[in-house]
Protein backbone atom coordinates (compact mmCIF):
# COMPACT_ATOMS: atom_id res chain seq x y z
CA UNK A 1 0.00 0.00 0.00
CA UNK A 2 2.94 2.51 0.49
CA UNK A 3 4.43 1.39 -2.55
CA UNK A 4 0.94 2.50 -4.77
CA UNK A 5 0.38 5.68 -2.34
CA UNK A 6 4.05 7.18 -3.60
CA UNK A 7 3.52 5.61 -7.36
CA UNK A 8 0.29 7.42 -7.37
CA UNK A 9 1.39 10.46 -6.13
CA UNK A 10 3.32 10.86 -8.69
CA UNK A 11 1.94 9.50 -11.75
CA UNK A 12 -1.61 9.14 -12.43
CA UNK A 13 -3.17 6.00 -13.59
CA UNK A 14 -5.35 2.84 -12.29
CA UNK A 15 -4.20 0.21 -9.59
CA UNK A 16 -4.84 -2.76 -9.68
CA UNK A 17 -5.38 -6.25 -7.67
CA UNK A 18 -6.63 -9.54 -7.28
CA UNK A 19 -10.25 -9.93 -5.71
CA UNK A 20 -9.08 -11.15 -2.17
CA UNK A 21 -6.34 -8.46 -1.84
CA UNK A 22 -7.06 -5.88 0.80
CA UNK A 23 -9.68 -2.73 0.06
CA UNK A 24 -6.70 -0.52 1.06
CA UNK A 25 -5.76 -0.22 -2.47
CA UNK A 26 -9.45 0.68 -3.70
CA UNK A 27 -9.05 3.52 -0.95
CA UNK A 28 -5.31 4.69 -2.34
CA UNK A 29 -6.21 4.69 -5.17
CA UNK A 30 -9.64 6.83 -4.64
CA UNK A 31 -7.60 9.35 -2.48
CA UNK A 32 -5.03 10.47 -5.73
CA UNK A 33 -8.27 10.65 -7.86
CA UNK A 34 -7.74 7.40 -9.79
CA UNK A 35 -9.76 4.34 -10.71
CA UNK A 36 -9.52 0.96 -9.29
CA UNK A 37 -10.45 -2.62 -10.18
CA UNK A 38 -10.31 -5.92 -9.10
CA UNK A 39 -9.15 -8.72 -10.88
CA UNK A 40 -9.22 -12.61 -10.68
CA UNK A 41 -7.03 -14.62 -8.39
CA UNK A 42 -3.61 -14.96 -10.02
CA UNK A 43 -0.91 -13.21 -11.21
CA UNK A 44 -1.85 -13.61 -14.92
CA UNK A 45 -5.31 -11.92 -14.29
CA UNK A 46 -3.95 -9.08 -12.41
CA UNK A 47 -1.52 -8.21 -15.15
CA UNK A 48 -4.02 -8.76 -17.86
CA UNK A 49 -6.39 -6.18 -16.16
CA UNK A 50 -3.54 -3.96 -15.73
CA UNK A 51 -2.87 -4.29 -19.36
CA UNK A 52 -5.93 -3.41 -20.32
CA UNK A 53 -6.75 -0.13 -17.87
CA UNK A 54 -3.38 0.93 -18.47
CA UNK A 55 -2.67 0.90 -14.99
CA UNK A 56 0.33 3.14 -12.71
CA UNK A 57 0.24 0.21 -10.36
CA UNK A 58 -0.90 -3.43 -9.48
CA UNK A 59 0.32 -6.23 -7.22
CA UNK A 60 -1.58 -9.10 -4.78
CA UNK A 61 -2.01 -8.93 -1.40
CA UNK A 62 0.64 -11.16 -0.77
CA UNK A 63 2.76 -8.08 -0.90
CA UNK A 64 3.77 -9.19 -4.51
CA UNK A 65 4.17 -5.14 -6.70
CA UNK A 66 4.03 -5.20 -10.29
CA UNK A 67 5.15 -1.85 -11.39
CA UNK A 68 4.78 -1.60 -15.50
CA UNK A 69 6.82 1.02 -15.51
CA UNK A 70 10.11 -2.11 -14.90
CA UNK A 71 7.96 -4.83 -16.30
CA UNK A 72 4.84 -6.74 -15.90
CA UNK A 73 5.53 -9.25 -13.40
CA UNK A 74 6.13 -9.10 -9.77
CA UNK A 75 9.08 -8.01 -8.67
CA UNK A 76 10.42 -7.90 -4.82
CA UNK A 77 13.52 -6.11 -5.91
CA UNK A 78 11.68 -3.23 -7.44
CA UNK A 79 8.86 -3.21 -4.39
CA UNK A 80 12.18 -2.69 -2.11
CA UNK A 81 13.30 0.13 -4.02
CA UNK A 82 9.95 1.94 -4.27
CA UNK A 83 9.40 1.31 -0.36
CA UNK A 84 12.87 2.51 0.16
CA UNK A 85 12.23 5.83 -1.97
CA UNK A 86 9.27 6.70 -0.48
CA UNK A 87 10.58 6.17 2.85
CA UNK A 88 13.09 8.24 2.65
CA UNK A 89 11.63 11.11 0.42
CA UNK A 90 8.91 11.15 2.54
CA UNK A 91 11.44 11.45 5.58
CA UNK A 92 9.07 9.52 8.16
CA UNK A 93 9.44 6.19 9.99
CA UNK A 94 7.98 3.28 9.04
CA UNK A 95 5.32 3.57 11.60
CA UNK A 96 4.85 7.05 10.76
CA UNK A 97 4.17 5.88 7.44
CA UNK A 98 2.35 2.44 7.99
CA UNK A 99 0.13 4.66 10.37
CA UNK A 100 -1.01 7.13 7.28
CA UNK A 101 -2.30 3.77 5.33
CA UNK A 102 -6.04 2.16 5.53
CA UNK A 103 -6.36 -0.02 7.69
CA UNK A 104 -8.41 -3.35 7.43
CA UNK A 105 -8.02 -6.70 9.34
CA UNK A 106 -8.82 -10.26 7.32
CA UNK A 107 -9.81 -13.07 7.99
CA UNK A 108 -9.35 -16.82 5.91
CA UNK A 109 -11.26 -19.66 6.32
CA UNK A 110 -12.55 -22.74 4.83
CA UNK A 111 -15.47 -24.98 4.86
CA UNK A 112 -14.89 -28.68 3.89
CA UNK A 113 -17.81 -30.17 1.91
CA UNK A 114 -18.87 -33.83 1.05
CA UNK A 115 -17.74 -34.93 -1.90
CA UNK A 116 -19.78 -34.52 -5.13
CA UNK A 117 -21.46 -31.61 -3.63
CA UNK A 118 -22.99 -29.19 -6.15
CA UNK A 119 -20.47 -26.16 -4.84
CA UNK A 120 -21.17 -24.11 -8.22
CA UNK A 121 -25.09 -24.37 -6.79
CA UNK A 122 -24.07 -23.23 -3.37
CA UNK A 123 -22.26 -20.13 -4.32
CA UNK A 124 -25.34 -19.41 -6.61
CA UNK A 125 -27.52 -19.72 -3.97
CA UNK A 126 -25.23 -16.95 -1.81
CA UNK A 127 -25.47 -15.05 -4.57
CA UNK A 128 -29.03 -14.72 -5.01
CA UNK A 129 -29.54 -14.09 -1.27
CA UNK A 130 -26.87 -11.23 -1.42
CA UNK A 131 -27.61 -10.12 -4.89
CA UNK A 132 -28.94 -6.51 -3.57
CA UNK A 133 -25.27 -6.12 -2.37
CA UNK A 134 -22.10 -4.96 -5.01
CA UNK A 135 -20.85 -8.19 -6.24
CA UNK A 136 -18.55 -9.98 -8.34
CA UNK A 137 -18.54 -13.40 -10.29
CA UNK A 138 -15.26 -13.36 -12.07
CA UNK A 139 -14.05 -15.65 -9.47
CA UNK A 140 -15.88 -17.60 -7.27
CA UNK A 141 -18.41 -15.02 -5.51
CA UNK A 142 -17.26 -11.52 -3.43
CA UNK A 143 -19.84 -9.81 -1.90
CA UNK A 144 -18.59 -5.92 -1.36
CA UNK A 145 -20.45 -4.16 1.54
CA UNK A 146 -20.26 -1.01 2.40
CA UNK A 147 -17.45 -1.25 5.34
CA UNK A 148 -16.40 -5.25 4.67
CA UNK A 149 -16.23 -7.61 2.22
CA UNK A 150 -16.46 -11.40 1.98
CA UNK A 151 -14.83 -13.64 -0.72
CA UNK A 152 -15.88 -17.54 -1.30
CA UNK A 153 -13.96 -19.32 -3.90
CA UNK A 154 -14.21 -23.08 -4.73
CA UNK A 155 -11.20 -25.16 -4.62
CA UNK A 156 -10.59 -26.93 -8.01
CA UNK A 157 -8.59 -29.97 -6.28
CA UNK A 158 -10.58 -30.70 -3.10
CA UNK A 159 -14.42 -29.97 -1.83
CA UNK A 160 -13.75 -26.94 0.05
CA UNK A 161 -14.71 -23.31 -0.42
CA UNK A 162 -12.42 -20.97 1.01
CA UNK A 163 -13.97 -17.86 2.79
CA UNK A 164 -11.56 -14.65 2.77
CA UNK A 165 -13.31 -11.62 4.70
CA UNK A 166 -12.26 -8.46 5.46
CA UNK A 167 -13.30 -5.48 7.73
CA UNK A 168 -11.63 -2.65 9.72
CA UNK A 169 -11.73 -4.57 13.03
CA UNK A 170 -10.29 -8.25 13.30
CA UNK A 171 -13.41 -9.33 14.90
CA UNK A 172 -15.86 -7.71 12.77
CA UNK A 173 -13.87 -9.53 9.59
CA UNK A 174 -13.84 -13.18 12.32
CA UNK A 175 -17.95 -12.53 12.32
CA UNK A 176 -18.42 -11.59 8.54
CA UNK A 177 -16.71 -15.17 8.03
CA UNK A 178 -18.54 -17.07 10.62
CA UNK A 179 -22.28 -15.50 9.63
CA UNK A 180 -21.13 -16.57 6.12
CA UNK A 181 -19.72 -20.24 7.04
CA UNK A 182 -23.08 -20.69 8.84
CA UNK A 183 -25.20 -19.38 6.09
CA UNK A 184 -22.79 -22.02 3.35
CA UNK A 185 -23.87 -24.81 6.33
CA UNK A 186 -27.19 -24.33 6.05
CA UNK A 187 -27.52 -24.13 2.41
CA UNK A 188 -25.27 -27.08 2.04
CA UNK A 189 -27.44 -29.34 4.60
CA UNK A 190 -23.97 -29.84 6.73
């Protein structure tokens, strides 16, 4: 998040990330006046997105920056570089500076299914009961309220859905999982 607060200080463009990456970027990118979208799970998808907005920035929440201006892939040498420049054109601590960010606690679950479970017919069913909420389908189901936001994707090896949440308190983002697990539960008869 520091890294896209000083690229977007100083040059003006999208950012972009994955769908389960923090809403701290959405906010960055809102505060320098530029657009922000959300993009599938995976590398690939982020940089296509990027690609296609033209984005200043991009990354995952696993810390991983992709900064087009090197190349389009991610790059902990150039993230390092960025963090360093900022830090010390900005002439503040690292506290100093984590403590100007957004900040927003997560939470990751999963809920183990029986096998041969229609899971494409659960998340449509969540859908449907949260489709007066902002949501997205380009992978799996995230549901975007106003302060949090939940994220179920379906595991492609193993009967699972995995549940990311996220809110500005750690138990507020625990609950948002847990009312959602429940809610899978009951639709899924477990």
């Amino acid at each position: 998040m520091a890294v896209a607060d000083y690229i977007l200080a100083h040059q003006k463009g999208p950012a972009v990330s994955n769908l389960s990456s923090t809403r701290a970027l959405r906010d960055i990118a809102h505060k320098h006046g530029v657009e922000y979208y959300a993009a599938a799970v995976g590398e690939v998808n982020v940089v296509n997105k990027m690609k296609k907005v033209r984005a200043a920035i991009g990354g995952e929440g696993n810390g991983g920056i992709i900064y087009p201006e090197t190349h389009y892939g991610r790059d902990a040498l150039v993230g390092i570089a960025l963090f360093l420049t900022h830090l010390a054109k900005s002439k503040q601590s690292i506290s100093s500076l984590k403590s100007s960010l957004p900040e927003y606690f997560m939470s990751k679950n999963k809920i183990s299914l029986q096998e041969g479970m229609d899971v494409d017919g659960i998340l449509a069913q969540m859908q449907e009961k949260y489709k007066e909420e902002n949501h997205s389908t380009i992978d799996g189901l995230k549901i975007d309220f106003p302060n949090e936001w939940v994220h179920l994707r379906k595991s492609n090896t193993e009967p699972i859905i995995r549940i990311y949440s996220e809110a500005p308190t750690e138990e507020q983002a625990q609950q948002l999982s847990e009312k959602i697990m429940d809610e899978i539960k009951s639709i899924a008869g477990l």
